[in-house]
Protein backbone atom coordinates (compact mmCIF):
# COMPACT_ATOMS: atom_id res chain seq x y z
CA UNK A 1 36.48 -30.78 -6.84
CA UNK A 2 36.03 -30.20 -3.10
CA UNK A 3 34.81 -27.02 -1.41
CA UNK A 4 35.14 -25.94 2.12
CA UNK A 5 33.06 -23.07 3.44
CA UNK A 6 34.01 -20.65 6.25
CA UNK A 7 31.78 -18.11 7.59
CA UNK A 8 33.00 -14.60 9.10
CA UNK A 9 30.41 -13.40 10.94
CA UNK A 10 26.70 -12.97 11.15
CA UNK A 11 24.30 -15.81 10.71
CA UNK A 12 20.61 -15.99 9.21
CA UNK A 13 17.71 -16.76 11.03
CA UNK A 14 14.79 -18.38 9.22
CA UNK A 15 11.05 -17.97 9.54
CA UNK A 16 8.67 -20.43 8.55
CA UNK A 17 4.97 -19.02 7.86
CA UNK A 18 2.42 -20.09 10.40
CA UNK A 19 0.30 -23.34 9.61
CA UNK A 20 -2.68 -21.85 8.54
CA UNK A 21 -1.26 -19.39 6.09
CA UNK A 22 0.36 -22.55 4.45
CA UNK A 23 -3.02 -24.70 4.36
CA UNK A 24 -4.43 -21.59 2.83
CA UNK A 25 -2.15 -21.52 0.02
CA UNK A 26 -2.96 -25.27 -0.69
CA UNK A 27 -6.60 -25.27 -0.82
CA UNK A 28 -7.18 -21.89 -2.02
CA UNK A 29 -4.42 -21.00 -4.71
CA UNK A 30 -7.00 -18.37 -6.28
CA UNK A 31 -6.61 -16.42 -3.15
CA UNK A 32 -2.92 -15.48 -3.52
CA UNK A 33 -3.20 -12.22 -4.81
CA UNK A 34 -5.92 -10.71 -2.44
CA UNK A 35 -3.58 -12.40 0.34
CA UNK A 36 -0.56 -10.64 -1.09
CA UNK A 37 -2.52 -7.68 -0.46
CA UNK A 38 -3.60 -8.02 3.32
CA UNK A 39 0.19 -8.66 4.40
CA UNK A 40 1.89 -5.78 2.90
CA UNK A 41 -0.78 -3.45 4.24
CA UNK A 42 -1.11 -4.72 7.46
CA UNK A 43 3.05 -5.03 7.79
CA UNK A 44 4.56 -3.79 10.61
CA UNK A 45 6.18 -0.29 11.33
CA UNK A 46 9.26 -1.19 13.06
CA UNK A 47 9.43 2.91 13.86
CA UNK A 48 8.36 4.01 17.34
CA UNK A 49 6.80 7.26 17.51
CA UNK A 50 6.56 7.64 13.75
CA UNK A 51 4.64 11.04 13.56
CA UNK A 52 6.60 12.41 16.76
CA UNK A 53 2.67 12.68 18.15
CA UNK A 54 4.21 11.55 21.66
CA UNK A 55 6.80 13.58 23.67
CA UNK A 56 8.31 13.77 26.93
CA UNK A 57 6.80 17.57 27.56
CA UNK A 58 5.05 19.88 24.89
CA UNK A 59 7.38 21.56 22.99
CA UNK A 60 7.66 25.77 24.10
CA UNK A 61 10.23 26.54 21.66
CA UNK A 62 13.80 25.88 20.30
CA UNK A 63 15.21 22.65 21.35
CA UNK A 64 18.99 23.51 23.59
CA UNK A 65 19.18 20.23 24.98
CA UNK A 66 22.33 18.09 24.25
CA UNK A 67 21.67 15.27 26.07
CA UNK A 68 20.59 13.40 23.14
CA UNK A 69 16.61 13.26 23.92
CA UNK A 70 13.94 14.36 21.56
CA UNK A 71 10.70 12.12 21.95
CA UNK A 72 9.90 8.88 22.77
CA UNK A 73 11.76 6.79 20.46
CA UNK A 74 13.47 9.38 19.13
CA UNK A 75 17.30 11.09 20.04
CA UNK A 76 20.01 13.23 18.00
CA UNK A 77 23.18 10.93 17.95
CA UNK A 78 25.23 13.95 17.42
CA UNK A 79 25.31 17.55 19.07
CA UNK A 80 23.17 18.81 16.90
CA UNK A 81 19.19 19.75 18.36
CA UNK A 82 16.76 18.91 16.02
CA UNK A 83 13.45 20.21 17.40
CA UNK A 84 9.80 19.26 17.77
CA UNK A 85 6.95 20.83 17.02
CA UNK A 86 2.80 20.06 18.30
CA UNK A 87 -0.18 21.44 18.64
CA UNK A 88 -0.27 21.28 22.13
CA UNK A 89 2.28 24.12 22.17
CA UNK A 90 1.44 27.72 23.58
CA UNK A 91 5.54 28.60 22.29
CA UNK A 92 7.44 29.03 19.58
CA UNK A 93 6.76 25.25 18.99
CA UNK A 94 3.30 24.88 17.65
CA UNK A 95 1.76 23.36 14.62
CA UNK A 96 1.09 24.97 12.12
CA UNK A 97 2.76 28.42 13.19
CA UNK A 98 6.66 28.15 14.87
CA UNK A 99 9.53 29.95 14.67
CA UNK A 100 10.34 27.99 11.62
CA UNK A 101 7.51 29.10 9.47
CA UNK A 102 3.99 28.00 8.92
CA UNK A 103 2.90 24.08 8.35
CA UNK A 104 0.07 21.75 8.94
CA UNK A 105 1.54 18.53 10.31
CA UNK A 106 1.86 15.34 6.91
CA UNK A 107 -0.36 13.52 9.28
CA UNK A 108 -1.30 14.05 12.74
CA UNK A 109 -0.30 16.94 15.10
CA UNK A 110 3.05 16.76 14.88
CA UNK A 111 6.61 16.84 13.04
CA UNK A 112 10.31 17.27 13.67
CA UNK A 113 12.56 19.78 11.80
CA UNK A 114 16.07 19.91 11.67
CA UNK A 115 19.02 21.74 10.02
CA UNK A 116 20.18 20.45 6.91
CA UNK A 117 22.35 23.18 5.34
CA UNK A 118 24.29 26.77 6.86
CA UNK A 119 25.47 28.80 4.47
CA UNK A 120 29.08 29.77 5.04
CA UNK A 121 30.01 28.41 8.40
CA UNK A 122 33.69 27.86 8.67
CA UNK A 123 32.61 24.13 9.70
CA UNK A 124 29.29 22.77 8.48
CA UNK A 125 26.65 22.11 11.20
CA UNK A 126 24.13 19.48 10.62
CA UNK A 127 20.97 18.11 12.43
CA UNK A 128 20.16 14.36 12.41
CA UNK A 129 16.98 12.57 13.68
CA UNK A 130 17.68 8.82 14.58
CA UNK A 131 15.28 5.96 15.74
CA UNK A 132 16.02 2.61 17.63
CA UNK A 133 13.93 0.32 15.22
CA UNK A 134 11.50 -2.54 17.01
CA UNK A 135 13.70 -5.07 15.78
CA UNK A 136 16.61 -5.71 13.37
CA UNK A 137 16.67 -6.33 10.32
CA UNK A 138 16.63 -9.73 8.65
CA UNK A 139 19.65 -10.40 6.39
CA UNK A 140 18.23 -10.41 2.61
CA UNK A 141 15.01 -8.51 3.26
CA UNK A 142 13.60 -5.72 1.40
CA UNK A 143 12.28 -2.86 3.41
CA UNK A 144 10.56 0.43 2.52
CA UNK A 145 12.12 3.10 4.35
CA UNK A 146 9.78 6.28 3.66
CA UNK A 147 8.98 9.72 5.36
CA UNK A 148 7.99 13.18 4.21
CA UNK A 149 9.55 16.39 4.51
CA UNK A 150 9.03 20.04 3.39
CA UNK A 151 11.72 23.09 3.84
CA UNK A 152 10.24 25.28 6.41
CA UNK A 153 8.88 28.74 5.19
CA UNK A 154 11.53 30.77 6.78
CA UNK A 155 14.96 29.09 5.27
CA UNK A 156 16.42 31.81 3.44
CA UNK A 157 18.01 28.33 2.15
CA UNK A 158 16.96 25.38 -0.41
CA UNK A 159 19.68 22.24 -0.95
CA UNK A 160 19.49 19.69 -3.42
CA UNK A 161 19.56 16.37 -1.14
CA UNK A 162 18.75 14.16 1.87
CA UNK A 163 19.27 10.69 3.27
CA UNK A 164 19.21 7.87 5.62
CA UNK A 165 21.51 5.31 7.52
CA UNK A 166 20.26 2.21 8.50
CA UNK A 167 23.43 0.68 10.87
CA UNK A 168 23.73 -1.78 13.49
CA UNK A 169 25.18 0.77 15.95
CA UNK A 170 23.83 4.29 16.31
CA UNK A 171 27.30 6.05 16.02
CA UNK A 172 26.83 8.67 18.53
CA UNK A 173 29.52 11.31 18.88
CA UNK A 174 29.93 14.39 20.57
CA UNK A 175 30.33 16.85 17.28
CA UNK A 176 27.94 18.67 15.20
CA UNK A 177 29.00 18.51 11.99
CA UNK A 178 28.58 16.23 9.06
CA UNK A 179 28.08 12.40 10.20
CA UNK A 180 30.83 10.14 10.32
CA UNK A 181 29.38 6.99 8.58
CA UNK A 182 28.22 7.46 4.91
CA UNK A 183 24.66 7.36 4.09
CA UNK A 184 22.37 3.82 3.05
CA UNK A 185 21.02 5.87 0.25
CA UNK A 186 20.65 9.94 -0.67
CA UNK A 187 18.20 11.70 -2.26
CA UNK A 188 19.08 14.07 -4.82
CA UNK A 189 16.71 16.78 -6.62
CA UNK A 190 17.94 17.95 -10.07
CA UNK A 191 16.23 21.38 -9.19
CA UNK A 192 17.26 23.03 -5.85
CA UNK A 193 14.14 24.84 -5.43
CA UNK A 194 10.66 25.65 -7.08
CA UNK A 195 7.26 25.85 -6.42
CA UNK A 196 7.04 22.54 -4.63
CA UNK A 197 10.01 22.57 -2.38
CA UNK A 198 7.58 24.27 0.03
CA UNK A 199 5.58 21.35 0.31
CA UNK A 200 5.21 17.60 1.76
CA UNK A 201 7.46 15.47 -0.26
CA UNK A 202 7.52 11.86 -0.11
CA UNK A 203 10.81 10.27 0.61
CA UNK A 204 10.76 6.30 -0.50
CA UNK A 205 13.57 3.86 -1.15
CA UNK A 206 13.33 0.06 -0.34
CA UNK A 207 16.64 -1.07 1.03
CA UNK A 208 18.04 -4.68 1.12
CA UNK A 209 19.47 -5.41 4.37
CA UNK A 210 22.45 -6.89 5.36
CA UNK A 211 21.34 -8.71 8.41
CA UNK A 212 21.73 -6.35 12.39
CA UNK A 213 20.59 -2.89 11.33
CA UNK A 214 18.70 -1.46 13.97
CA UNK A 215 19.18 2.25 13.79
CA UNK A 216 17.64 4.52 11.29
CA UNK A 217 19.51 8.39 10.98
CA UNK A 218 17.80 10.90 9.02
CA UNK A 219 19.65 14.09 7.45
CA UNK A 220 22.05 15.28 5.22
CA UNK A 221 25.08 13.09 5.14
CA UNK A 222 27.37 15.67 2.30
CA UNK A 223 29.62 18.09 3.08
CA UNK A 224 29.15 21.37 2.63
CA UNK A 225 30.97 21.31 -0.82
CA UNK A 226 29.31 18.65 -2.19
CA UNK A 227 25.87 20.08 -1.42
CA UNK A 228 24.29 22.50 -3.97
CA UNK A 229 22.16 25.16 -2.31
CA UNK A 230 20.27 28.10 -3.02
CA UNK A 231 19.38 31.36 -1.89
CA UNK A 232 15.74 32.02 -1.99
CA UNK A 233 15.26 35.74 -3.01
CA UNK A 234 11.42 35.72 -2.79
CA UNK A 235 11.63 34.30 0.70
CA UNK A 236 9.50 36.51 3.22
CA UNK A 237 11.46 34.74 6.19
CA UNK A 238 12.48 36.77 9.01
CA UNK A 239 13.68 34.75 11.60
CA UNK A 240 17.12 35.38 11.98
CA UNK A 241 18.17 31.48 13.31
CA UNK A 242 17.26 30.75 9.46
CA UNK A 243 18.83 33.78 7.65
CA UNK A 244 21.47 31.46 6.26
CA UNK A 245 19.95 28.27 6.79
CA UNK A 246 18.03 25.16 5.04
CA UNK A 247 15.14 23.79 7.71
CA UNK A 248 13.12 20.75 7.05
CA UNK A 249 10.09 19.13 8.35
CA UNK A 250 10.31 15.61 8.51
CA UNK A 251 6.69 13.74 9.32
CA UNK A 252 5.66 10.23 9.07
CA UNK A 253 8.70 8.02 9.00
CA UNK A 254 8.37 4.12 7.84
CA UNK A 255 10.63 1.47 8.39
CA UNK A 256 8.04 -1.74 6.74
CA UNK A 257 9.42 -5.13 5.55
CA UNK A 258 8.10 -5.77 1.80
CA UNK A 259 9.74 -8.60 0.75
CA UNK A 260 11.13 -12.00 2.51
CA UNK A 261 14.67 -13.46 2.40
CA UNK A 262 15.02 -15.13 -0.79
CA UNK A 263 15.92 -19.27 -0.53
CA UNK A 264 19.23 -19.91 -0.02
CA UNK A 265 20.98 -21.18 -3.20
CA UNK A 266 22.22 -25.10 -3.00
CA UNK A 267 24.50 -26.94 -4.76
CA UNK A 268 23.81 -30.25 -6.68
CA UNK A 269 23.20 -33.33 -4.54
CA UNK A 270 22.64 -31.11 -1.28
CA UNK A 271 19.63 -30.44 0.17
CA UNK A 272 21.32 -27.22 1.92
CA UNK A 273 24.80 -25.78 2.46
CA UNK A 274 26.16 -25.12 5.82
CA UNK A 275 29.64 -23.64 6.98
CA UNK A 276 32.69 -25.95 8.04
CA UNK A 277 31.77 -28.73 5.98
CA UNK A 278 33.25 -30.32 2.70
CA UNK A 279 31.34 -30.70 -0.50
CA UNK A 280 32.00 -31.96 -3.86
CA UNK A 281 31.04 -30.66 -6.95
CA UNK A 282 29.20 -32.26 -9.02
CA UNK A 283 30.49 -32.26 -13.19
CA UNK A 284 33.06 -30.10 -13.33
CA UNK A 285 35.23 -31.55 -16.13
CA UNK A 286 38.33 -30.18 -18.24
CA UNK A 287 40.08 -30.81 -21.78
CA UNK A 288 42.16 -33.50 -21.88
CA UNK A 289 45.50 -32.69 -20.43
CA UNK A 290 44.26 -29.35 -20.34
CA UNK A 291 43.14 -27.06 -17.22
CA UNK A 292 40.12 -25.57 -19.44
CA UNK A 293 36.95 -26.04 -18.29
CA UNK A 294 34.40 -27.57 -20.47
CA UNK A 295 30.93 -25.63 -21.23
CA UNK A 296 29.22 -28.36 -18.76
CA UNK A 297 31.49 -27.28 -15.95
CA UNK A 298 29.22 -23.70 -15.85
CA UNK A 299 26.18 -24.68 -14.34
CA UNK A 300 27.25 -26.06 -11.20
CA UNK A 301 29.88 -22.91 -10.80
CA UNK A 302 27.33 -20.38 -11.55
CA UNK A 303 25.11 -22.71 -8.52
CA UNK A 304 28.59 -21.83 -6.38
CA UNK A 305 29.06 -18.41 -7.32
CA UNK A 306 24.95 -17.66 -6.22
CA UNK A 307 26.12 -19.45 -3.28
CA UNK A 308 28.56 -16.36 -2.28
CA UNK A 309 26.35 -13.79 -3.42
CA UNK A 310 23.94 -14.91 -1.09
CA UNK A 311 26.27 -15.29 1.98
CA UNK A 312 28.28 -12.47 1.42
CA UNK A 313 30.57 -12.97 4.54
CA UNK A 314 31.60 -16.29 3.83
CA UNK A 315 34.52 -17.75 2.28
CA UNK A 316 35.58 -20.62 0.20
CA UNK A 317 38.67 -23.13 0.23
CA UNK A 318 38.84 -24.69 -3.19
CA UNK A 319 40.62 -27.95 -3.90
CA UNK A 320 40.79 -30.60 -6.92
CA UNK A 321 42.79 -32.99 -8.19
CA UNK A 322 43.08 -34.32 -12.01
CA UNK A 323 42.41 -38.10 -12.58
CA UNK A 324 45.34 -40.86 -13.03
CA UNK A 325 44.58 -40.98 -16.89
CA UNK A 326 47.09 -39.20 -19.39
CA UNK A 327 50.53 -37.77 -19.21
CA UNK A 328 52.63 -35.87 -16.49
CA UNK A 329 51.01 -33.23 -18.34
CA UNK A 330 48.56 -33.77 -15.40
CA UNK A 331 50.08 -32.42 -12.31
CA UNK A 332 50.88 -29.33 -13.93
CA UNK A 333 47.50 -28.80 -14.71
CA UNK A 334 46.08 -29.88 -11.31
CA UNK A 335 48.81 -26.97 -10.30
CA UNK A 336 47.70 -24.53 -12.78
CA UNK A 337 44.21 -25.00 -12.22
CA UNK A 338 44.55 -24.65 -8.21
CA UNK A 339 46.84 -21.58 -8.45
């Protein structure tokens, strides 16, 4: 049986490890553990900005601006303004006391806040935070996408969920409603509000990329039917820009790689498996006069069908033939088989 493999789109891009991280595995084996340890905390934050500690000016207040800008690194891709808040401020922008209510900063001297939830607008209006990541993300690698984030003191509001996107283009439009593209993964809280909705919660979820992402969106990516809110009697809130509202902090985002792209699957006889190219697998028998596949025939399929798990975007061309022993029982089985 022949095979013929066409790819769609994307490719993968391999690294090796440097030299002397592989002559450390072979003379000191024992070491692989505390080694293990030293790359995932030293791994890279492909987030610029991730405290929102830098900005273009100090915050004084509410954020009006629609041109998209928020801090270095940082923009709204819709109309929506989230906001900043720092220390440095002498507004209605400073850490811990703003317009929003009262917080220290997760870490730092600084966090962003955005709208998450109105309660009965005739169209929903949503706030997103979004970040231009360092670089993209490798096809098959695992990443830890984490950040914190706390409903400001003066929602009158608590909902039940939040999320992320991580997409290869940022998606910008000029509305400021819910987002158009579905969210990489969402949050959602059994209990809409207690005791600890007031305070820093961690956000974590380690995504497997499919090769390109370079944008990460932050908000909440349901309409305002499927989100479950609550009113929060005991609130003391009195800023009115929150009287029907649901306001989080967001602080500390993290975009860090925690696994590697897992080896390419290969099929028997073949050192590696490329696009364009013919191969022929290896043991794939049938009954006699029959087009079912003997029990030895698995293995090498299974080998095939890891093959197009892994490369998700390509596509095989299958073709086979039966041999010249037995009946004219044959060519209708080479025809069964193939169709």
């Amino acid at each position: 049986m022949k095979i013929l493999l066409h790819q769609r789109h994307a490719s993968i891009i391999w690294k090796r490890w440097p030299t002397w991280v592989e002559d450390f595995f072979l003379k000191a084996a024992g070491s692989f553990f505390l080694l293990l340890i030293i790359a995932n905390t030293s791994a890279q934050n492909l987030v610029v900005n991730p405290g929102f500690e830098s900005y273009f000016d100090c915050p004084g207040s509410y954020n009006y601006l629609q041109d998209g800008k928020l801090a270095p690194g940082w923009f709204s891709p819709t109309f929506g303004t989230p906001d900043i808040f720092n220390v440095c401020s002498v507004g209605n922008a400073g850490v811990p006391t703003n317009w929003a209510g009262f917080s220290k900063a997760y870490t730092g001297s600084g966090y962003a806040g955005i709208y998450a939830y109105v309660f009965g607008k005739q169209t929903p209006y949503r706030e997103y935070l979004q970040a231009e990541l360092l670089e993209p993300l490798e096809a098959g690698g695992n990443y830890l996408v984490e950040f914190y984030f706390k409903l400001s003191s003066n929602s009158k509001y608590s909902i039940d969920r939040i999320g992320i996107l991580l997409s290869d283009s940022s998606h910008r439009n000029t509305k400021d409603g819910v987002f158009p593209v579905a969210p990489s993964y969402e949050r959602l809280n059994r209990t809409i509000y207690n005791r600890s909705t007031g305070l820093w919660t961690r956000f974590g979820y380690t995504y497997e990329a499919k090769g390109g992402e370079r944008f990460l969106t932050i908000g909440n990516f349901s309409s305002d039917g499927k989100t479950r809110s609550q009113f929060i009697e005991s609130s003391q809130g009195k800023e009115p820009m929150l009287a029907r509202a649901a306001y989080y902090y967001i602080d500390d985002v993290k975009v860090v790689k925690v696994g590697g792209v897992p080896q390419a699957p290969v099929l028997t006889g073949y050192p590696e498996i490329k696009t364009d190219e013919n191969y022929v697998l290896k043991n794939i028998q049938f009954r006699f006069n029959d087009f079912t596949l003997l029990e030895s025939s698995y293995s090498e399929l299974k080998r095939l069908v890891e093959i197009m798990r892994y490369h998700k975007t390509w596509k095989v061309i299958v073709s086979g033939h039966t041999d010249d022993v037995g009946s004219e029982t044959n060519r209708r089985v080479e025809l069964r088989f193939l169709n």
